[in-house]
N, C-alpha and C. Protein backbone atom coordinates (compact mmCIF):
# COMPACT_ATOMS: atom_id res chain seq x y z
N UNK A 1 3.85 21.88 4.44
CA UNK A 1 3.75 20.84 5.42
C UNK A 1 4.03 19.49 4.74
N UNK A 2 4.65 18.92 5.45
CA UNK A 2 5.06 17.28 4.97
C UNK A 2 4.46 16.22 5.52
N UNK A 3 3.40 15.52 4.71
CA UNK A 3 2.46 14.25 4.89
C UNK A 3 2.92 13.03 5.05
N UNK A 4 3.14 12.26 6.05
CA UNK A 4 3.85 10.73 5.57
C UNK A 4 2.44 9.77 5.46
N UNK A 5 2.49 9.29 4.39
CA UNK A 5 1.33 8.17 3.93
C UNK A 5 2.05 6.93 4.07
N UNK A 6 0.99 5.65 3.78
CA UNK A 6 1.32 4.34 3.38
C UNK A 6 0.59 4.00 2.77
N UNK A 7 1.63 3.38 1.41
CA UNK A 7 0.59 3.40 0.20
C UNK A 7 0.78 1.99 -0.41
N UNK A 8 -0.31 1.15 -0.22
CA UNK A 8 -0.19 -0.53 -0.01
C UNK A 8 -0.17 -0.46 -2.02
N UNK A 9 0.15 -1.58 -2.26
CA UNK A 9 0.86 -1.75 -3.44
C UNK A 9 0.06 -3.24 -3.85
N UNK A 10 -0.79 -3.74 -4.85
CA UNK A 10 -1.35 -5.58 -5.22
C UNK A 10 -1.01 -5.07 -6.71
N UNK A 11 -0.77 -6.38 -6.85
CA UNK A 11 -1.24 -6.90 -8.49
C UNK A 11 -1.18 -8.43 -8.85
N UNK A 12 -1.67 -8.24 -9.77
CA UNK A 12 -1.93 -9.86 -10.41
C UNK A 12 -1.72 -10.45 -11.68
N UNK A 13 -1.28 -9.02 -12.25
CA UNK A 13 -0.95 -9.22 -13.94
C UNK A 13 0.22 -8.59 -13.92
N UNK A 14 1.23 -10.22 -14.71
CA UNK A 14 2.81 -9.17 -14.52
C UNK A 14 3.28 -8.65 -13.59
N UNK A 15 2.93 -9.35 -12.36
CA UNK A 15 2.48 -8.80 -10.82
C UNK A 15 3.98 -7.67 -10.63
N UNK A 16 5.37 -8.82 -10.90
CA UNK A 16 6.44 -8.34 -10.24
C UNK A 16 7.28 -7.20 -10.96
N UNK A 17 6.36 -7.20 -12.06
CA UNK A 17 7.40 -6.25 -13.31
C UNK A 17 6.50 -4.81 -13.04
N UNK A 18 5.06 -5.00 -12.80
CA UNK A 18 3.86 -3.96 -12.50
C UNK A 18 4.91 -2.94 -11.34
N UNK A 19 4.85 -4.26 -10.29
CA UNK A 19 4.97 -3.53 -8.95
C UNK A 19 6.52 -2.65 -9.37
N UNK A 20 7.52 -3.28 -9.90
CA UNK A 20 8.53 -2.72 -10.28
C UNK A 20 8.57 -0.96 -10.78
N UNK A 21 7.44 -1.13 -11.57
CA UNK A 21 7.35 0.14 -12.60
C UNK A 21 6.43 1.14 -11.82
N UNK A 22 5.16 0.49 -10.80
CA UNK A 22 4.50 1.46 -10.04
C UNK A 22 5.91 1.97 -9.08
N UNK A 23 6.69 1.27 -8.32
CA UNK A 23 7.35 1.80 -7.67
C UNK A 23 8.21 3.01 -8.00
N UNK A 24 8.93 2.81 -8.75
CA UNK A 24 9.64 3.54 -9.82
C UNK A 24 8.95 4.82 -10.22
N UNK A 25 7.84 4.56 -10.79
CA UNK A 25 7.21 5.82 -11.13
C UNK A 25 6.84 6.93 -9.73
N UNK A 26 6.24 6.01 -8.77
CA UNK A 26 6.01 6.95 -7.65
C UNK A 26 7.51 7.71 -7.31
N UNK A 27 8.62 6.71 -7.29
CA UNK A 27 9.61 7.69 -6.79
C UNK A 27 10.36 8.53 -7.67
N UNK A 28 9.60 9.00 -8.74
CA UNK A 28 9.79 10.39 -9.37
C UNK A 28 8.74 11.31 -9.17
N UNK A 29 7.72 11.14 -8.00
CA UNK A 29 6.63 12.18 -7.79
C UNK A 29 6.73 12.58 -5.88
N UNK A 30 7.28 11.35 -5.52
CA UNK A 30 7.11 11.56 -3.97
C UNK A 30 8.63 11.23 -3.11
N UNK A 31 8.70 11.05 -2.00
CA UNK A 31 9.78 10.93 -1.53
C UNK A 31 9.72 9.53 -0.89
N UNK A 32 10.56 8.59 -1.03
CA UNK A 32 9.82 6.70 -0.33
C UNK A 32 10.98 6.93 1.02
N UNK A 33 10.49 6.82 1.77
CA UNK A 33 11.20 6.40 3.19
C UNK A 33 11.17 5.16 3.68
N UNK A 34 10.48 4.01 3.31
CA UNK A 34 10.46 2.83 3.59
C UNK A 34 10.01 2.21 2.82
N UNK A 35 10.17 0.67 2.66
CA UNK A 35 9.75 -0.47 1.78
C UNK A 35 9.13 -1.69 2.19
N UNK A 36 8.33 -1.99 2.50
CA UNK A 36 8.44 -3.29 3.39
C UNK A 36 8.77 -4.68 2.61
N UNK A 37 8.62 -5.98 3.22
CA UNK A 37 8.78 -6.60 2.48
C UNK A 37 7.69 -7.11 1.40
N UNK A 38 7.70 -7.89 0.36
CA UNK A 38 6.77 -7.69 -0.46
C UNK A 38 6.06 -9.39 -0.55
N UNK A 39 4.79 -9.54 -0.61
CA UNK A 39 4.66 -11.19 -0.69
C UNK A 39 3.55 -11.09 -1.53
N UNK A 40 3.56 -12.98 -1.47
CA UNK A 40 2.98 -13.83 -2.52
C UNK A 40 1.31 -13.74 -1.53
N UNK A 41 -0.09 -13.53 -2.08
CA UNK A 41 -0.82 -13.91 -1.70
C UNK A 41 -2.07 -14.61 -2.60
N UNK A 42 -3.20 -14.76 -2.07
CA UNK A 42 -3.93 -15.57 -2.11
C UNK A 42 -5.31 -14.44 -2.73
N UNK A 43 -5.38 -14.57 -3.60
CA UNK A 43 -6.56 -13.27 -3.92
C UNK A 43 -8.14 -13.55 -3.33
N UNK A 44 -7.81 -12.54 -2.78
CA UNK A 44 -9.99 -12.35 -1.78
C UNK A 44 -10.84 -12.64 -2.58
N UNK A 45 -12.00 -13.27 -2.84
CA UNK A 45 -13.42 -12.67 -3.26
C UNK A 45 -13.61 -13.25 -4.24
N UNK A 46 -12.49 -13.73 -4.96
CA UNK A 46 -13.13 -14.48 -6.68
C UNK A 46 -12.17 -15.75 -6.45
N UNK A 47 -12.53 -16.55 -7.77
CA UNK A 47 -11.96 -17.67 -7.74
C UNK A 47 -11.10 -17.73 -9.30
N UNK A 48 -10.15 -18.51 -9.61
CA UNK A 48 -9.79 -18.99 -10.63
C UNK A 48 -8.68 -17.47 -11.01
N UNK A 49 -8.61 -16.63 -10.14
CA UNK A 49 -7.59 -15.61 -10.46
C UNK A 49 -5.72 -16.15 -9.99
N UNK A 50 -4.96 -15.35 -10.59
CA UNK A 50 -3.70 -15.18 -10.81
C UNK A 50 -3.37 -14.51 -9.16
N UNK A 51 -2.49 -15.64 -8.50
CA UNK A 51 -1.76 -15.16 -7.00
C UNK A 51 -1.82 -13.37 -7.38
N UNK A 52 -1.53 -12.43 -5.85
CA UNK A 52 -1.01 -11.10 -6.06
C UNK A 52 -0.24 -11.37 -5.48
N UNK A 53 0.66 -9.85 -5.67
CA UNK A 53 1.77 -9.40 -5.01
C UNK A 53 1.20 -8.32 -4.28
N UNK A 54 1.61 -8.31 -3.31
CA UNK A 54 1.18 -6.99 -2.20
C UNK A 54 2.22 -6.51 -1.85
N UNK A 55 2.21 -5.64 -1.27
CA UNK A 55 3.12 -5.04 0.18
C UNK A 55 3.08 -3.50 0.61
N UNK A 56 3.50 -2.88 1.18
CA UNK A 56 3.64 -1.61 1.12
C UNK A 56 4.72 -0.33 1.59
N UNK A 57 4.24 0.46 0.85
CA UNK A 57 5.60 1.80 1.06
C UNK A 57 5.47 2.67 1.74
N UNK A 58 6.25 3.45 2.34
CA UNK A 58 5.65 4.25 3.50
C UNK A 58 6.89 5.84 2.64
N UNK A 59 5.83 6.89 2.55
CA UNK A 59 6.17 8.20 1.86
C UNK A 59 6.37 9.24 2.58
N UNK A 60 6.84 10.23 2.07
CA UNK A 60 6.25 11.70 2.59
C UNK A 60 6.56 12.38 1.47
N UNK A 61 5.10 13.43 1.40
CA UNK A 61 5.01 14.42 0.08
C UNK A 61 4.28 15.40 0.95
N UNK A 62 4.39 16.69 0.48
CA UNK A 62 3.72 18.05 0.59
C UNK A 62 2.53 17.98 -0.24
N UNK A 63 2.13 16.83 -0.57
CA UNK A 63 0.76 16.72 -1.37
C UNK A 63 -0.52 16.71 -0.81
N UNK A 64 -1.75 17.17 -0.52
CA UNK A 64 -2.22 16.89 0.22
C UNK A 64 -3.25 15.50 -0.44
N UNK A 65 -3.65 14.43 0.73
CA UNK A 65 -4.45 13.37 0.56
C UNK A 65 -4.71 13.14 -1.14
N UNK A 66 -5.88 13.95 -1.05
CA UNK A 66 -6.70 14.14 -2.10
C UNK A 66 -5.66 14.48 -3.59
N UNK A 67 -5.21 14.88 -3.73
CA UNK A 67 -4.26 15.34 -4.76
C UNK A 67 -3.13 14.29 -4.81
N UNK A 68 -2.51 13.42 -4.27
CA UNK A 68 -1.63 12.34 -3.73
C UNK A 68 -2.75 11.16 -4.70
N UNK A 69 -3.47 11.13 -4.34
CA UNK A 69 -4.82 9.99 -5.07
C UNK A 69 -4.85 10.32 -5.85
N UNK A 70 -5.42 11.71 -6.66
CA UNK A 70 -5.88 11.61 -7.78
C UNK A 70 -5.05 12.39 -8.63
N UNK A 71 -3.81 12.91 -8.36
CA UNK A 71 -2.84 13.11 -9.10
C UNK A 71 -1.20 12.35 -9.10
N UNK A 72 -1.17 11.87 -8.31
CA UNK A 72 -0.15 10.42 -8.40
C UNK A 72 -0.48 9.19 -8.97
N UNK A 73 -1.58 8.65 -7.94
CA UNK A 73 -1.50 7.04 -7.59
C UNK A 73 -2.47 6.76 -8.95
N UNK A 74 -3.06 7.25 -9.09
CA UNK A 74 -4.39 7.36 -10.10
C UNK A 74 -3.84 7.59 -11.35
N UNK A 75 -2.87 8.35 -11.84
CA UNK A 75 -1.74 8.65 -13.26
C UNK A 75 -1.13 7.26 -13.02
N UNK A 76 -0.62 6.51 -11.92
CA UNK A 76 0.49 5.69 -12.27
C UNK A 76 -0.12 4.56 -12.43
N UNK A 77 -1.49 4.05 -12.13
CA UNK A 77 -2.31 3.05 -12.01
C UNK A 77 -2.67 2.89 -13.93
N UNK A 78 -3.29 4.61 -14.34
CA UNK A 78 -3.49 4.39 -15.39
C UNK A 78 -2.25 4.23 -16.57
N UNK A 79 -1.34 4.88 -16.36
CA UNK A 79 -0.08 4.51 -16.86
C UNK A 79 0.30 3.06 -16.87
N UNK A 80 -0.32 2.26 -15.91
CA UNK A 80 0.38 0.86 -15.97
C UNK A 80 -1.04 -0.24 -16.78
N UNK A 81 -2.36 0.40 -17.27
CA UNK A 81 -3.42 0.09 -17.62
C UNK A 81 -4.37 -0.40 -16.59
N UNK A 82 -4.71 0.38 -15.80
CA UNK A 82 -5.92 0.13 -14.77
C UNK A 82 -6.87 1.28 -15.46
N UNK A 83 -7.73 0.62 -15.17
CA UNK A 83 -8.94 1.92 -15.41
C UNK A 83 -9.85 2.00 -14.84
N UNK A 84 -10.61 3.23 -14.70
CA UNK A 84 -11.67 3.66 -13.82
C UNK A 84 -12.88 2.56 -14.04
N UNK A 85 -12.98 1.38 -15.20
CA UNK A 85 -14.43 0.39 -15.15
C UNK A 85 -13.39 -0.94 -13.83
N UNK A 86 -12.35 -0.98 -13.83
CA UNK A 86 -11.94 -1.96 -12.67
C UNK A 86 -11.82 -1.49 -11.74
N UNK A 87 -12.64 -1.99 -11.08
CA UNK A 87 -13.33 -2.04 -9.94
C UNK A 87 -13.47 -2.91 -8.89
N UNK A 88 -13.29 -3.68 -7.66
CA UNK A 88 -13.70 -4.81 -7.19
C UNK A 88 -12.90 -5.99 -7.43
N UNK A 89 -13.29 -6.97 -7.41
CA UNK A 89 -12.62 -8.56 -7.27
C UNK A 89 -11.77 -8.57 -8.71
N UNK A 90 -11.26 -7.50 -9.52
CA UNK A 90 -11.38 -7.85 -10.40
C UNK A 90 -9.30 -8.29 -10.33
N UNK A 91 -9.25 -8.95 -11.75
CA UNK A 91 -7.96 -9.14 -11.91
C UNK A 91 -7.01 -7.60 -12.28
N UNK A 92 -5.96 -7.32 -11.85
CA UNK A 92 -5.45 -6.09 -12.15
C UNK A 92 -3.93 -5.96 -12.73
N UNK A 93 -3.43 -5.25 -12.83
CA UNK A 93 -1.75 -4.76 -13.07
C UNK A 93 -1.47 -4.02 -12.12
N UNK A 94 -2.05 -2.83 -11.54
CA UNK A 94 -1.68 -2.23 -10.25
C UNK A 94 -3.01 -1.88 -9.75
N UNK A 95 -2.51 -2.08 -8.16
CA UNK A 95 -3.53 -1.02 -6.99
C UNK A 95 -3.08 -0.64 -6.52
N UNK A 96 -3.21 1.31 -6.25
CA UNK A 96 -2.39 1.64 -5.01
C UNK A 96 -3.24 2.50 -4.53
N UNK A 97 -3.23 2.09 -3.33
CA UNK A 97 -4.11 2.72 -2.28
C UNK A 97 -3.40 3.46 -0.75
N UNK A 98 -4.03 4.45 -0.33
CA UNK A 98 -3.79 4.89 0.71
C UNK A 98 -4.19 4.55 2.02
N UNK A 99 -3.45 3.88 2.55
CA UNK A 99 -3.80 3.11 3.99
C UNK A 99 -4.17 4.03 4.84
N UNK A 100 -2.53 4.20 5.23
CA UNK A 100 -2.77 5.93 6.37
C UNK A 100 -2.03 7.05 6.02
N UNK A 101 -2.91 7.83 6.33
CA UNK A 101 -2.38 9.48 6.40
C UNK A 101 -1.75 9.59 7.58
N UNK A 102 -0.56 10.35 8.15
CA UNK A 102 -0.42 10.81 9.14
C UNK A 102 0.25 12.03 8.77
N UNK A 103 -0.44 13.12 9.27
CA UNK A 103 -0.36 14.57 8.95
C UNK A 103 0.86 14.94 10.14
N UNK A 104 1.48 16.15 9.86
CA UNK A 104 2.34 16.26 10.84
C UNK A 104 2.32 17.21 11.49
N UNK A 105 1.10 17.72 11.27
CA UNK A 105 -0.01 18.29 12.08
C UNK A 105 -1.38 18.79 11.68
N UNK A 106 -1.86 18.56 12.90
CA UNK A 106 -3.55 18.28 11.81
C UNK A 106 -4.26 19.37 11.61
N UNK A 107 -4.87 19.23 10.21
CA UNK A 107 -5.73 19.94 8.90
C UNK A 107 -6.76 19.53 9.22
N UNK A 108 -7.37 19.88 9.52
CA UNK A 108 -8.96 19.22 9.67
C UNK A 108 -9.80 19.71 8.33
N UNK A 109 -9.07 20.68 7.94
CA UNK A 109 -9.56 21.41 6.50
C UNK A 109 -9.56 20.09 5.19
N UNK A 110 -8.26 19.00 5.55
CA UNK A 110 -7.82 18.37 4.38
C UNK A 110 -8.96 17.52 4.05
N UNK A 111 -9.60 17.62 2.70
CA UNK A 111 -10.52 17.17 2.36
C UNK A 111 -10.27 15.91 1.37
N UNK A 112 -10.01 14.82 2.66
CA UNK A 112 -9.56 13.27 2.59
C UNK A 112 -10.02 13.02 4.08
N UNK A 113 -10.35 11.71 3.94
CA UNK A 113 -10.04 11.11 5.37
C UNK A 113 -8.89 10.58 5.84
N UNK A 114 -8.87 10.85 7.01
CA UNK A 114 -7.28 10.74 7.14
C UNK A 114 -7.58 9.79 8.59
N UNK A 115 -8.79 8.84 8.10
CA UNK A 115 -8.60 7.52 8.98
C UNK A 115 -7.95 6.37 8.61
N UNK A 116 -7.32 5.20 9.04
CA UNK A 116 -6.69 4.36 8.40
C UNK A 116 -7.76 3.34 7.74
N UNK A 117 -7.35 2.99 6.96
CA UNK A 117 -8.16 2.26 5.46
C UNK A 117 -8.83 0.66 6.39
N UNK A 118 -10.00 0.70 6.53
CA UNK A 118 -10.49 -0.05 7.61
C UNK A 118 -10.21 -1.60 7.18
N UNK A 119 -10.12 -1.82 6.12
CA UNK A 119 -9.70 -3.30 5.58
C UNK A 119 -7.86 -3.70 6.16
N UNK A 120 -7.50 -2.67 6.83
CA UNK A 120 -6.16 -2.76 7.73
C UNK A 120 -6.14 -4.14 8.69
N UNK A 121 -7.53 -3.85 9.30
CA UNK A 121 -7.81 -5.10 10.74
C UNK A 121 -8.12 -5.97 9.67
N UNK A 122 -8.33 -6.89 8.44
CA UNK A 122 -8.85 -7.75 7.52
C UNK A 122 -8.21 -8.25 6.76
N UNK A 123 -6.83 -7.89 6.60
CA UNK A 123 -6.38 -8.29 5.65
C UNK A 123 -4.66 -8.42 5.59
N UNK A 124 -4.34 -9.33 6.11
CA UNK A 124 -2.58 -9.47 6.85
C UNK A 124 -2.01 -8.69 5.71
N UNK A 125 -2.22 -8.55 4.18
CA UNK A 125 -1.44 -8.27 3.41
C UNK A 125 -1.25 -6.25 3.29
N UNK A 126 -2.28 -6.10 4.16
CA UNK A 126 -1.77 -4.84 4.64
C UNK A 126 -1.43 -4.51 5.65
N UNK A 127 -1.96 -5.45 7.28
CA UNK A 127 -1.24 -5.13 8.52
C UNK A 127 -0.08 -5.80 8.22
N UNK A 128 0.39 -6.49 7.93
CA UNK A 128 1.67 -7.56 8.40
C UNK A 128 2.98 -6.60 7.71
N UNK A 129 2.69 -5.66 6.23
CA UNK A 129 3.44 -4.85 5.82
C UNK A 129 3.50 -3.51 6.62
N UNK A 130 2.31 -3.24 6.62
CA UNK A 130 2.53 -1.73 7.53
C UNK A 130 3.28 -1.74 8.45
N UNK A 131 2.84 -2.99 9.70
CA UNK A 131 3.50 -3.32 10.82
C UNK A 131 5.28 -3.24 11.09
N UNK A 132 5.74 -3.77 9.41
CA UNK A 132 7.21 -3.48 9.70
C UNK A 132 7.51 -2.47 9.28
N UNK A 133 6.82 -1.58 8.84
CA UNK A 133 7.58 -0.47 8.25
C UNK A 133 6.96 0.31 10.06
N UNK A 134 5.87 0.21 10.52
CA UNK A 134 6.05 1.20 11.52
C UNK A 134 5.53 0.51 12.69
N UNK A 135 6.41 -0.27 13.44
CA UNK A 135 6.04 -1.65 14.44
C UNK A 135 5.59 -1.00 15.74
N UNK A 136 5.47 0.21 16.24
CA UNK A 136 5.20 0.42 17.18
C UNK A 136 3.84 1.88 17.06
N UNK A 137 3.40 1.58 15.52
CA UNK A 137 1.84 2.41 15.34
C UNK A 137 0.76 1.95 16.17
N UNK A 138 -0.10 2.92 16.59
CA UNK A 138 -1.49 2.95 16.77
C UNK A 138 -1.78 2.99 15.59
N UNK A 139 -3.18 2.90 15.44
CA UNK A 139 -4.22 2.92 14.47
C UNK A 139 -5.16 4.00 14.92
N UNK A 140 -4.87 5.40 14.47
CA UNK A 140 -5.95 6.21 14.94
C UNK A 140 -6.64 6.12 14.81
N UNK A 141 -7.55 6.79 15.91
CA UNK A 141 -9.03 6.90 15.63
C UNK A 141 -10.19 5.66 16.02
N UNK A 142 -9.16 4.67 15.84
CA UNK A 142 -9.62 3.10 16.73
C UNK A 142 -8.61 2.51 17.61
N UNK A 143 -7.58 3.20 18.03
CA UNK A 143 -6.84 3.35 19.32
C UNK A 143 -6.28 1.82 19.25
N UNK A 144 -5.98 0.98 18.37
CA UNK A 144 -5.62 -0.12 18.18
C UNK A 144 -4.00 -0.51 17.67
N UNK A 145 -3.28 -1.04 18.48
CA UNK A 145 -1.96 -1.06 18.15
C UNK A 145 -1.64 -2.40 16.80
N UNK A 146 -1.40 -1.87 15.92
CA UNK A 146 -0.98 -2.79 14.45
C UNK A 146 -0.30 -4.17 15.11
N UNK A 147 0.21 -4.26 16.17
CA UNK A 147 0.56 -5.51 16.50
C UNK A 147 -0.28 -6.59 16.88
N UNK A 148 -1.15 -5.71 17.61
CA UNK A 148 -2.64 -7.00 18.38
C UNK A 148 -3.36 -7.26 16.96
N UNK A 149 -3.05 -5.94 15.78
CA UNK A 149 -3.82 -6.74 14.56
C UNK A 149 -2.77 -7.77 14.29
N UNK A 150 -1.67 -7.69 13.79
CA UNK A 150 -1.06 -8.62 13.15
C UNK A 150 -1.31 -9.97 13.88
N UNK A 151 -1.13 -10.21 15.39
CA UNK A 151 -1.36 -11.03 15.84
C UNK A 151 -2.60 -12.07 14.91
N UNK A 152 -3.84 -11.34 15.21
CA UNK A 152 -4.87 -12.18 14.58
C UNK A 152 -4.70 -12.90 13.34
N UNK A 153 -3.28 -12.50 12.44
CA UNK A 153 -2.91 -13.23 11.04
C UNK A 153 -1.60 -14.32 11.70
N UNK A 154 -1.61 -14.12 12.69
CA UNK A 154 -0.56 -15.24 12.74
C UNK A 154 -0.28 -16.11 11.85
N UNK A 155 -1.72 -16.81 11.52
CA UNK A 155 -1.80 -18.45 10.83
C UNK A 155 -2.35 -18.04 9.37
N UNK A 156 -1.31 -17.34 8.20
CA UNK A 156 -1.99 -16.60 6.92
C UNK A 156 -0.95 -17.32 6.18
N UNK A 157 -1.42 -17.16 4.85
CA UNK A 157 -0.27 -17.88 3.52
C UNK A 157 0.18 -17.01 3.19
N UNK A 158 0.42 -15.92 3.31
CA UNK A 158 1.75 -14.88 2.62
C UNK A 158 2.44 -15.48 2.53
N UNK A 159 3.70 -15.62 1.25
CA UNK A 159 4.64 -15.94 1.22
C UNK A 159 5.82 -14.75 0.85
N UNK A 160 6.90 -14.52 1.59
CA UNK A 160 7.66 -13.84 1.28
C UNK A 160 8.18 -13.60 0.09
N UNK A 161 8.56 -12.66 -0.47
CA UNK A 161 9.18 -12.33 -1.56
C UNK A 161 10.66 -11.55 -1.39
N UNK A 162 11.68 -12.35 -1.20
CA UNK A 162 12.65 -11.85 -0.56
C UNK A 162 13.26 -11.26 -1.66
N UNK A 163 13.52 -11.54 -2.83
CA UNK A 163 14.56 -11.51 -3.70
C UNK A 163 13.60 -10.01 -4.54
N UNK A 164 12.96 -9.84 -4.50
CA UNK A 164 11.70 -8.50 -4.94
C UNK A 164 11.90 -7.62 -3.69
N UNK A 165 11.89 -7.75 -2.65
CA UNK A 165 11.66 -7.07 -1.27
C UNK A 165 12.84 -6.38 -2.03
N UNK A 166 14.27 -7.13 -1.83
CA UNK A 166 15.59 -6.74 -1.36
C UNK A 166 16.16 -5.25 -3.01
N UNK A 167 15.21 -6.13 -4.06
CA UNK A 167 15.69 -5.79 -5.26
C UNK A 167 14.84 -3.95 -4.98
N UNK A 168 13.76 -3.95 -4.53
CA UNK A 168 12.76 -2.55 -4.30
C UNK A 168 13.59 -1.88 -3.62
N UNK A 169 13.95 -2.43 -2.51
CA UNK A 169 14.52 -1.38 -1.23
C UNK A 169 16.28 -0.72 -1.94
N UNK A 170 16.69 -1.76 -2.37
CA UNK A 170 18.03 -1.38 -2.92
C UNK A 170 18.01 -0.56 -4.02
N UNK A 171 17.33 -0.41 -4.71
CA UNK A 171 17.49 0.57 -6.33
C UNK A 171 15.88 1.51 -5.78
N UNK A 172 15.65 1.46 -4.54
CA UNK A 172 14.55 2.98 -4.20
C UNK A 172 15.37 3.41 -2.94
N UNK A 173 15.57 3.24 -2.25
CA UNK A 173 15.73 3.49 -0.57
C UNK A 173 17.26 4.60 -0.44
């Protein structure tokens, strides 16, 4: 069976060379079907840190959830020097996380949640990317269309990263 995920992408150290090499590495483990565009943000929760880069990719692998996490994203995180004590607000080189699962038909067996990553409604730097890679999603499970979220970021400082967007999508896509 074939899983399509979205797998949001930050960093803050070496942000654009990180995101370069996480990308890269994932697409020798999974299959990338989309890219979105990639931006400049404003880091949550602490002060005196280094802008991130966000954005996110949208996949499909025969991996299930759980094994996708802790045998992909989790090798390529530590490959790029993240480690299991960073944790939280902290400054990083990569995060990659799993937004949404969408199974392509449902496992109720799959032992992951396969709800969308609730910091989705909170945080433009993951609706505003998801949104273009899949502009006409619900949000299962909270029956919420990604657009009425994006709406609420209307007025956010993302700044585009066009010349990174264009450079990802062209040497992955």
């Amino acid at each position: 069976m074939i899983r399509r995920y979205f797998i949001a992408f930050g960093s803050n150290i070496d942000a654009e060379t990180n995101i370069l090499k996480a990308m890269t590495a994932l697409s020798k483990s999974v299959s990338i079907t989309g890219i979105s565009t990639f931006y400049r943000t404003k880091p949550i929760g602490f002060k005196d840190a280094n802008d991130f880069i966000n954005g996110v990719c949208r996949i499909e692998s025969p991996l299930a959830p759980i094994d996708l996490k802790e045998k992909v994203l989790k090798r390529i995180e530590g490959e790029l020097g993240r480690t299991s004590q960073m944790h939280g607000n902290c400054a990083r080189s990569i995060d990659l996380d799993i937004l949404l699962y969408v199974p392509t038909t449902a496992h109720v067996s799959d032992p992951f949640p396969c709800t969308p990553d609730p910091d989705i409604q909170d945080r433009p730097f993951y609706a505003i990317p998801l949104g273009e890679l899949s502009p006409n999603l619900i949000l299962p499970q909270i029956n919420i269309p990604i657009q009425e979220i994006i709406e609420r970021f209307r007025n956010n400082n993302m700044i585009p990263l066009e010349a990174l967007s264009l450079q990802l999508q062209t040497d992955l896509l």
